[in-house]
Every structure is written in structure tokens, then in C-alpha cells.
PDB file of N, CA and C in Angstrom:
ATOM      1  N   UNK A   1     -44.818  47.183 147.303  1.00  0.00           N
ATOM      2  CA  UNK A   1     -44.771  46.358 148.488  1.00  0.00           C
ATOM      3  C   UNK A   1     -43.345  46.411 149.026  1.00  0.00           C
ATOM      4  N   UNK A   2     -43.503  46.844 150.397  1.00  0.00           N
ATOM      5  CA  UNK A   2     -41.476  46.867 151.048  1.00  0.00           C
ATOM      6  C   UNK A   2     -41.185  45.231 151.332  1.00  0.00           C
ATOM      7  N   UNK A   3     -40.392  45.269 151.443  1.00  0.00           N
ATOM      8  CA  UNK A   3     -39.587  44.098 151.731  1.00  0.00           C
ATOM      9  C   UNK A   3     -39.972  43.087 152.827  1.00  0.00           C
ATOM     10  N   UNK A   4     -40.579  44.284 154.025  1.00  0.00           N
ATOM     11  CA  UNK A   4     -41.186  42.967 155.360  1.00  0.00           C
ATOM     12  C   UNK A   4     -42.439  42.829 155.221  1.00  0.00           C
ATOM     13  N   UNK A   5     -43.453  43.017 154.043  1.00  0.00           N
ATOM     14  CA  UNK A   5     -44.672  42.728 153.776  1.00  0.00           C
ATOM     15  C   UNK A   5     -44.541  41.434 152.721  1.00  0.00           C
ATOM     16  N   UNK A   6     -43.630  41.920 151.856  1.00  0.00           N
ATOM     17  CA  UNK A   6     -43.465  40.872 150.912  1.00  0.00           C
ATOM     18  C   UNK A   6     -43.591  39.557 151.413  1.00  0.00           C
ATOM     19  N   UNK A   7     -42.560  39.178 152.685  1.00  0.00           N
ATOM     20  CA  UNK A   7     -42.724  37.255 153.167  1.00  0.00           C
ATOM     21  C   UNK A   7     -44.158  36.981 153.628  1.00  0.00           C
ATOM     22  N   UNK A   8     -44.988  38.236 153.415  1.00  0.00           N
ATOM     23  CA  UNK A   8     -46.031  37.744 153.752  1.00  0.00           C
ATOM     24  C   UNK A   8     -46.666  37.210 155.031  1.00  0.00           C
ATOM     25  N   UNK A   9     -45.872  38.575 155.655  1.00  0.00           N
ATOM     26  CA  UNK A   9     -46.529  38.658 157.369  1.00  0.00           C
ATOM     27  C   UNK A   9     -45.918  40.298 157.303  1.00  0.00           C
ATOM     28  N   UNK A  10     -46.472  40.738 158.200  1.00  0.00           N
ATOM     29  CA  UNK A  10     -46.567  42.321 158.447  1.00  0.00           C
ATOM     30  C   UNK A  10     -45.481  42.615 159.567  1.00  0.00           C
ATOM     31  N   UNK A  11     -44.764  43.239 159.602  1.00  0.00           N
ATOM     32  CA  UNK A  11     -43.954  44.084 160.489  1.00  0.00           C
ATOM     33  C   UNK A  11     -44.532  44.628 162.008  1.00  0.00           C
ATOM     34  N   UNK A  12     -44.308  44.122 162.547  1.00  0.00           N
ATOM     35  CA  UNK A  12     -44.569  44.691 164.378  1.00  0.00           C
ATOM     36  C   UNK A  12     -43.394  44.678 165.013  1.00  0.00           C
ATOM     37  N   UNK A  13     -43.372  46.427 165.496  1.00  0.00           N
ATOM     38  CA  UNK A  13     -41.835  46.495 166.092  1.00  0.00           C
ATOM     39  C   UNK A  13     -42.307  45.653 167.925  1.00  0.00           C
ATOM     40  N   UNK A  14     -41.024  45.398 167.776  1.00  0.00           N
ATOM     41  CA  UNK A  14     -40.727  44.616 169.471  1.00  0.00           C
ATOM     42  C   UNK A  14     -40.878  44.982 170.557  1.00  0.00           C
ATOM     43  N   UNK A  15     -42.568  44.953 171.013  1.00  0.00           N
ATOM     44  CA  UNK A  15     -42.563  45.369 172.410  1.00  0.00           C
ATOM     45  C   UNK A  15     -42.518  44.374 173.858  1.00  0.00           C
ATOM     46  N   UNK A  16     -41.678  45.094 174.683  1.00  0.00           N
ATOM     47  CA  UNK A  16     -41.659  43.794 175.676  1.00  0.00           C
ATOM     48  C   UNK A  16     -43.143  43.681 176.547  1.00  0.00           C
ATOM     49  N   UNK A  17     -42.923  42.421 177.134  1.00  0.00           N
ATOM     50  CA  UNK A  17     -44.472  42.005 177.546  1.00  0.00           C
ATOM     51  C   UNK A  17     -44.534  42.698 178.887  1.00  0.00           C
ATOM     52  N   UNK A  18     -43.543  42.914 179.813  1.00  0.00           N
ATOM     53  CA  UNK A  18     -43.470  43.968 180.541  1.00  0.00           C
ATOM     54  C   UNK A  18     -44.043  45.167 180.168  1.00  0.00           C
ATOM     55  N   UNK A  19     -44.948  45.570 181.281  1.00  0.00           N
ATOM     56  CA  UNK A  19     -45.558  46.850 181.473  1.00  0.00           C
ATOM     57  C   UNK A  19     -44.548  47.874 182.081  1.00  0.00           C
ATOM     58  N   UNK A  20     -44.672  49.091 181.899  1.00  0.00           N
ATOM     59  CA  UNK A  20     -43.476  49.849 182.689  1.00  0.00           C
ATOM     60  C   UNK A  20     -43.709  49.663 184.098  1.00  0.00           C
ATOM     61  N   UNK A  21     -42.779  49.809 184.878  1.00  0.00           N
ATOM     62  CA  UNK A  21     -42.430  49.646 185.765  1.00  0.00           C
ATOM     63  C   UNK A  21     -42.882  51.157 186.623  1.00  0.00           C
ATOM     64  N   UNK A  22     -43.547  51.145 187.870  1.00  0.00           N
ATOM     65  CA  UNK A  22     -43.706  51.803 188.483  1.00  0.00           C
ATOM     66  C   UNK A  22     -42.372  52.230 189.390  1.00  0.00           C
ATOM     67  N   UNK A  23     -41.368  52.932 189.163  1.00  0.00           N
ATOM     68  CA  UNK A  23     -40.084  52.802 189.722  1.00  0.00           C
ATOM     69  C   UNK A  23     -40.691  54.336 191.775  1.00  0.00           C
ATOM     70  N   UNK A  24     -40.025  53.250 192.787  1.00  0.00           N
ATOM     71  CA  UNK A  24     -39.899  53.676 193.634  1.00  0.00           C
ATOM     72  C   UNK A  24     -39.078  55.292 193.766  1.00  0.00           C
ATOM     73  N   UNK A  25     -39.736  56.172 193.954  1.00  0.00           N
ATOM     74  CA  UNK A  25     -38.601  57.565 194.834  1.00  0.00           C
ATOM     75  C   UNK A  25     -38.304  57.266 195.898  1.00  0.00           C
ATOM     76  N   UNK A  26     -37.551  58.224 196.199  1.00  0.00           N
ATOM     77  CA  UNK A  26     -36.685  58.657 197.484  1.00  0.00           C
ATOM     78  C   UNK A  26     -38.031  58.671 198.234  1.00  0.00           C
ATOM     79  N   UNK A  27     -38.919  59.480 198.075  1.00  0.00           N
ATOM     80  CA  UNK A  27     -40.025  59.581 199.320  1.00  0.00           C
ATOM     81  C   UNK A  27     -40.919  58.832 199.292  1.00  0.00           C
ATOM     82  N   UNK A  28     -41.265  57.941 198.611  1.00  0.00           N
ATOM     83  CA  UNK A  28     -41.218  56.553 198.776  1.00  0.00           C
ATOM     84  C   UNK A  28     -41.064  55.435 199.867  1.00  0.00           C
ATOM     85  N   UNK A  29     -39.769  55.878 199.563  1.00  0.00           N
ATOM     86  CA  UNK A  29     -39.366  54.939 200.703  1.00  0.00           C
ATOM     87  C   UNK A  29     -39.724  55.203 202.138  1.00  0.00           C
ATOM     88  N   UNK A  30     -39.098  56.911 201.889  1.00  0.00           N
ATOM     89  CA  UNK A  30     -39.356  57.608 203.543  1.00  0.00           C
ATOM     90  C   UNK A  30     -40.589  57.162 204.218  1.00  0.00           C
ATOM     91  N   UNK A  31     -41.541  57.025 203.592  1.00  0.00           N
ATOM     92  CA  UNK A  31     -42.859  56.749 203.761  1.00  0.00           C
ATOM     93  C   UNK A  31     -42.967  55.501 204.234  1.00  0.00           C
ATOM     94  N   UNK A  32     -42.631  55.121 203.216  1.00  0.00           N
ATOM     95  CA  UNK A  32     -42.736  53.294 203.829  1.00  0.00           C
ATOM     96  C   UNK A  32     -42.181  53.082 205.065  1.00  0.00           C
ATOM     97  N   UNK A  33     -40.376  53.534 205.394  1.00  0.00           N
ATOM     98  CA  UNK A  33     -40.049  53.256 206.369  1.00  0.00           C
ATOM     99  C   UNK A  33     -41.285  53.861 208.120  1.00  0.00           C
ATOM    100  N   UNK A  34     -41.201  55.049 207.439  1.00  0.00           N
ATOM    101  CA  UNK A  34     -42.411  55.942 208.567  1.00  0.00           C
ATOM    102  C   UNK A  34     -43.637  55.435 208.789  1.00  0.00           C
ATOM    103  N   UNK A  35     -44.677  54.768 207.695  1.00  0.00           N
ATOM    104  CA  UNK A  35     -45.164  54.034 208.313  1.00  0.00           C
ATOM    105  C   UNK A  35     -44.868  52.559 208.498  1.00  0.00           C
ATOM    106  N   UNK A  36     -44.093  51.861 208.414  1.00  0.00           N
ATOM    107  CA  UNK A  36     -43.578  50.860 208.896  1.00  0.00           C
ATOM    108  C   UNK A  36     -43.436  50.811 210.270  1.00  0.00           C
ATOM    109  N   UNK A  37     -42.435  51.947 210.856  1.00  0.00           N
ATOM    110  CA  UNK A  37     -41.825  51.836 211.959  1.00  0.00           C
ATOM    111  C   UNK A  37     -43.522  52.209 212.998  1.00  0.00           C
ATOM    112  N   UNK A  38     -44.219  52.898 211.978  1.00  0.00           N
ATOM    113  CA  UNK A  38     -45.444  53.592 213.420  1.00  0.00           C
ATOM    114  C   UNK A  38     -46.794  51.827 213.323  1.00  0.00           C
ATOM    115  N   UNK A  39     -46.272  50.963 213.154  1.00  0.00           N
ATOM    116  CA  UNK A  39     -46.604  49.655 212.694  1.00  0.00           C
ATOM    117  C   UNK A  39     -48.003  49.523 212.213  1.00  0.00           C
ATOM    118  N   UNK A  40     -47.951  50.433 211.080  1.00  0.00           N
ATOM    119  CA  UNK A  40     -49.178  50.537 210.171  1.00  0.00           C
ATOM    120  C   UNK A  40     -49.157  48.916 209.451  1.00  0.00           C
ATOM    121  N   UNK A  41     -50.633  48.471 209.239  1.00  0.00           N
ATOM    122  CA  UNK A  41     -50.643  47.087 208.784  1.00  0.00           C
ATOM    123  C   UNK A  41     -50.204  47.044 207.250  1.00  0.00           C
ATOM    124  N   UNK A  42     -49.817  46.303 206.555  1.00  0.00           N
ATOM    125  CA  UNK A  42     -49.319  45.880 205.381  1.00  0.00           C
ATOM    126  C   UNK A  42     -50.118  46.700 204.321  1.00  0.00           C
ATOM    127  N   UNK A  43     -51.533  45.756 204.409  1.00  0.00           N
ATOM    128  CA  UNK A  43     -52.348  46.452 203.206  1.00  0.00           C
ATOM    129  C   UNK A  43     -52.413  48.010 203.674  1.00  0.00           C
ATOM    130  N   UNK A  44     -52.188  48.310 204.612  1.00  0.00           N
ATOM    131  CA  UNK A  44     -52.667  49.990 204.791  1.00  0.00           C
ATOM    132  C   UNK A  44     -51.487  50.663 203.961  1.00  0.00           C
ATOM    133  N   UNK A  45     -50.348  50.247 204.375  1.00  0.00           N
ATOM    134  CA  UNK A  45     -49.179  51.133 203.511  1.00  0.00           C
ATOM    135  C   UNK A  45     -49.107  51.061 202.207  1.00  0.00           C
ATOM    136  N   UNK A  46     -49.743  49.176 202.057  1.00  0.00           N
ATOM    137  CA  UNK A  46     -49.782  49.375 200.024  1.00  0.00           C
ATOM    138  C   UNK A  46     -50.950  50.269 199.604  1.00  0.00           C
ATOM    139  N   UNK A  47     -51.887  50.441 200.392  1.00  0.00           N
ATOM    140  CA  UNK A  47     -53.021  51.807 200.114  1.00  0.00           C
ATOM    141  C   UNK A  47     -52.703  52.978 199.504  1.00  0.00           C
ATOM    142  N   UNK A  48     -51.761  53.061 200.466  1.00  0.00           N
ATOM    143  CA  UNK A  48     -51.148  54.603 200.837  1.00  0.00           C
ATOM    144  C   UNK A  48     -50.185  55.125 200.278  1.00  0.00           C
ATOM    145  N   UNK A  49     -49.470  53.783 199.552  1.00  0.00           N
ATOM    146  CA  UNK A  49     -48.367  54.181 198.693  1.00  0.00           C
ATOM    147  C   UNK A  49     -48.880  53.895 197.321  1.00  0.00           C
ATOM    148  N   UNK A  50     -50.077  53.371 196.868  1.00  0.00           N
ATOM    149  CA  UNK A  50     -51.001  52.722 195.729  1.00  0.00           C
ATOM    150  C   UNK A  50     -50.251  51.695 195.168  1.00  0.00           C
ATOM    151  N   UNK A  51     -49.433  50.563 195.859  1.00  0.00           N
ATOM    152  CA  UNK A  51     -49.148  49.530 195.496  1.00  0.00           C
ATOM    153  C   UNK A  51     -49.167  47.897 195.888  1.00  0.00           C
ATOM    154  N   UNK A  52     -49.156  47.218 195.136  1.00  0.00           N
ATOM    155  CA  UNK A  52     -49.339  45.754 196.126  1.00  0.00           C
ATOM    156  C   UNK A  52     -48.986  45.242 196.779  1.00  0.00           C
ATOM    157  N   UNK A  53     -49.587  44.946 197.871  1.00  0.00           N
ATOM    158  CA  UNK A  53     -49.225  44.284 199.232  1.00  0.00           C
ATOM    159  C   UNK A  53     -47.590  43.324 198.724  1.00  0.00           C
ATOM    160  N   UNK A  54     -47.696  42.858 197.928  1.00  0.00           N
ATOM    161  CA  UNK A  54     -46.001  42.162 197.697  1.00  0.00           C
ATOM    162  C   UNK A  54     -45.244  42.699 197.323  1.00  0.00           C
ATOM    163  N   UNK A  55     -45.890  44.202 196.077  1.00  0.00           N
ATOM    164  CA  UNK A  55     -44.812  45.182 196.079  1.00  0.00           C
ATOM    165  C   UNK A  55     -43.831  45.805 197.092  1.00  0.00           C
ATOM    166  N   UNK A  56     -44.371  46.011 198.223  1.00  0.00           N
ATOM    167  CA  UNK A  56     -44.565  46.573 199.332  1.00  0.00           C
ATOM    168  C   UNK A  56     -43.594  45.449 200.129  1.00  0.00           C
ATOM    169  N   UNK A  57     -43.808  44.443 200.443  1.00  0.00           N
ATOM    170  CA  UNK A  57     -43.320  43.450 201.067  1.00  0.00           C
ATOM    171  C   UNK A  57     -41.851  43.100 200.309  1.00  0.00           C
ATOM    172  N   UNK A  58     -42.216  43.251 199.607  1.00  0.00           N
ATOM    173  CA  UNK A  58     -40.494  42.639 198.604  1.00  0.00           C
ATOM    174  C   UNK A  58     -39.286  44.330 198.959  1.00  0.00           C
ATOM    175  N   UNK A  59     -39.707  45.846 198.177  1.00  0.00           N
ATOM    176  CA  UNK A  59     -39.337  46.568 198.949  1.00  0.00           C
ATOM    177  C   UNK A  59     -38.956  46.476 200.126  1.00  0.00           C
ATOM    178  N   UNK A  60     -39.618  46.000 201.316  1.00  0.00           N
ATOM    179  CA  UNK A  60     -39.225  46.225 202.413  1.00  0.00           C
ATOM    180  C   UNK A  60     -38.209  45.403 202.654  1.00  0.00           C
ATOM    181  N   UNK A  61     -38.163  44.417 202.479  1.00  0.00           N
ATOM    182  CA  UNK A  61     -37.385  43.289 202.669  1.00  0.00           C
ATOM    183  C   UNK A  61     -36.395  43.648 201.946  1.00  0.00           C
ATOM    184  N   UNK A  62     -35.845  44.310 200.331  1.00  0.00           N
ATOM    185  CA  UNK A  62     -34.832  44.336 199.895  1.00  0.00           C
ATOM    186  C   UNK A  62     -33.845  45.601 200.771  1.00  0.00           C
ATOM    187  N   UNK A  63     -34.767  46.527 201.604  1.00  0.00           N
ATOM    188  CA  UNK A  63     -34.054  47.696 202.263  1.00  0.00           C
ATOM    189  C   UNK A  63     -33.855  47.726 203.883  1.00  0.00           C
ATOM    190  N   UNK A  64     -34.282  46.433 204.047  1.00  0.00           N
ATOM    191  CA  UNK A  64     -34.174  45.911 205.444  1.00  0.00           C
ATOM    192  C   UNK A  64     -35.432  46.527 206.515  1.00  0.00           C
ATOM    193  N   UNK A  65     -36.309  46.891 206.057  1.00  0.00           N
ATOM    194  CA  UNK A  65     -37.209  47.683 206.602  1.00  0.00           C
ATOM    195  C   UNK A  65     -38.329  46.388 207.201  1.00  0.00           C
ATOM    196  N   UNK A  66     -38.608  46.528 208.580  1.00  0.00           N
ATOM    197  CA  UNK A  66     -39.154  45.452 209.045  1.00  0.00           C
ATOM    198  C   UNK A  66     -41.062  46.117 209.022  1.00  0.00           C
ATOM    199  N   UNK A  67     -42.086  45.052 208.686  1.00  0.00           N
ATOM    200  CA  UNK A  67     -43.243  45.426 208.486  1.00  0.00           C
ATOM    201  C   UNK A  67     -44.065  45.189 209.976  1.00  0.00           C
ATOM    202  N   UNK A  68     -43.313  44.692 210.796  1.00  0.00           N
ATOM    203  CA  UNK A  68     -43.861  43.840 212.216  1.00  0.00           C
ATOM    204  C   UNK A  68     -44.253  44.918 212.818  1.00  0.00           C
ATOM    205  N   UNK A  69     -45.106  44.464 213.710  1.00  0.00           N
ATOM    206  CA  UNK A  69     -45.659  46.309 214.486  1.00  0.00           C
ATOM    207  C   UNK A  69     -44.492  46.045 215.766  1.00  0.00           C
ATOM    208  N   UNK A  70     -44.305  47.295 215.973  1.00  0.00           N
ATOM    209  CA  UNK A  70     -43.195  47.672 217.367  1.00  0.00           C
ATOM    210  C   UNK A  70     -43.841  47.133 218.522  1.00  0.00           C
ATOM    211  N   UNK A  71     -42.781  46.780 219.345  1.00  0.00           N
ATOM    212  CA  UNK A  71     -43.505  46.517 220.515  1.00  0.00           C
ATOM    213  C   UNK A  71     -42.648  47.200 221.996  1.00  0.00           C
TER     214      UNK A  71
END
């Protein structure tokens, strides 16, 4: 018996409760901004980029990218 069985609980290495992170590219963004600016609606771009409408919304907002349709 090793040593971390012995206290009499089993060993589980440390995983965080975080899922990985879907990290944004460069074309990514391009996208977003492109359809942003051609004032594609919200859910259409999180479609299109396969992410959630707040994913999408928080992005935009951290890169100054406005979601409003042009006028």
C-alpha cells in the first residue's frame, strides 16, 4: 500500500473545474468585426462563429466592436 492510499482515501490529481477554454484567433475576430459592421444580428454571428450569444457580446465589447446595425 503507497503512502496516499494508506490515510485511507485515494489519490486524484487536481483538475480545475474549468473546461478549456475555447481561445479566440486572429480570424476570429476579423469575422466578427465583418460581420458586425455588415449589421448581422447577434445570434447570427454566434452561429457563425459557433459561440454564445454572450461569448460574442463580451468579445465585442472588450475590442470595441459595436453589434448595432449601421445606419
Amino acid at each position: 500500500m503507497n503512502q496516499l492510499t494508506s490515510l485511507g482515501t485515494t489519490y486524484a490529481p487536481h483538475f480545475s473545474r474549468r473546461s478549456r477554454r475555447n481561445e479566440w484567433s486572429n480570424e476570429d475576430l476579423h469575422r466578427l468585426r465583418d460581420l458586425a459592421a455588415t449589421g448581422t444580428p447577434l445570434n447570427a454571428i454566434a452561429a457563425a462563429l459557433r459561440r454564445t450569444a454572450s461569448a460574442v457580446r463580451n468579445k465585442a465589447g472588450m475590442h470595441g466592436i459595436s453589434l448595432r446595425s449601421p445606419r
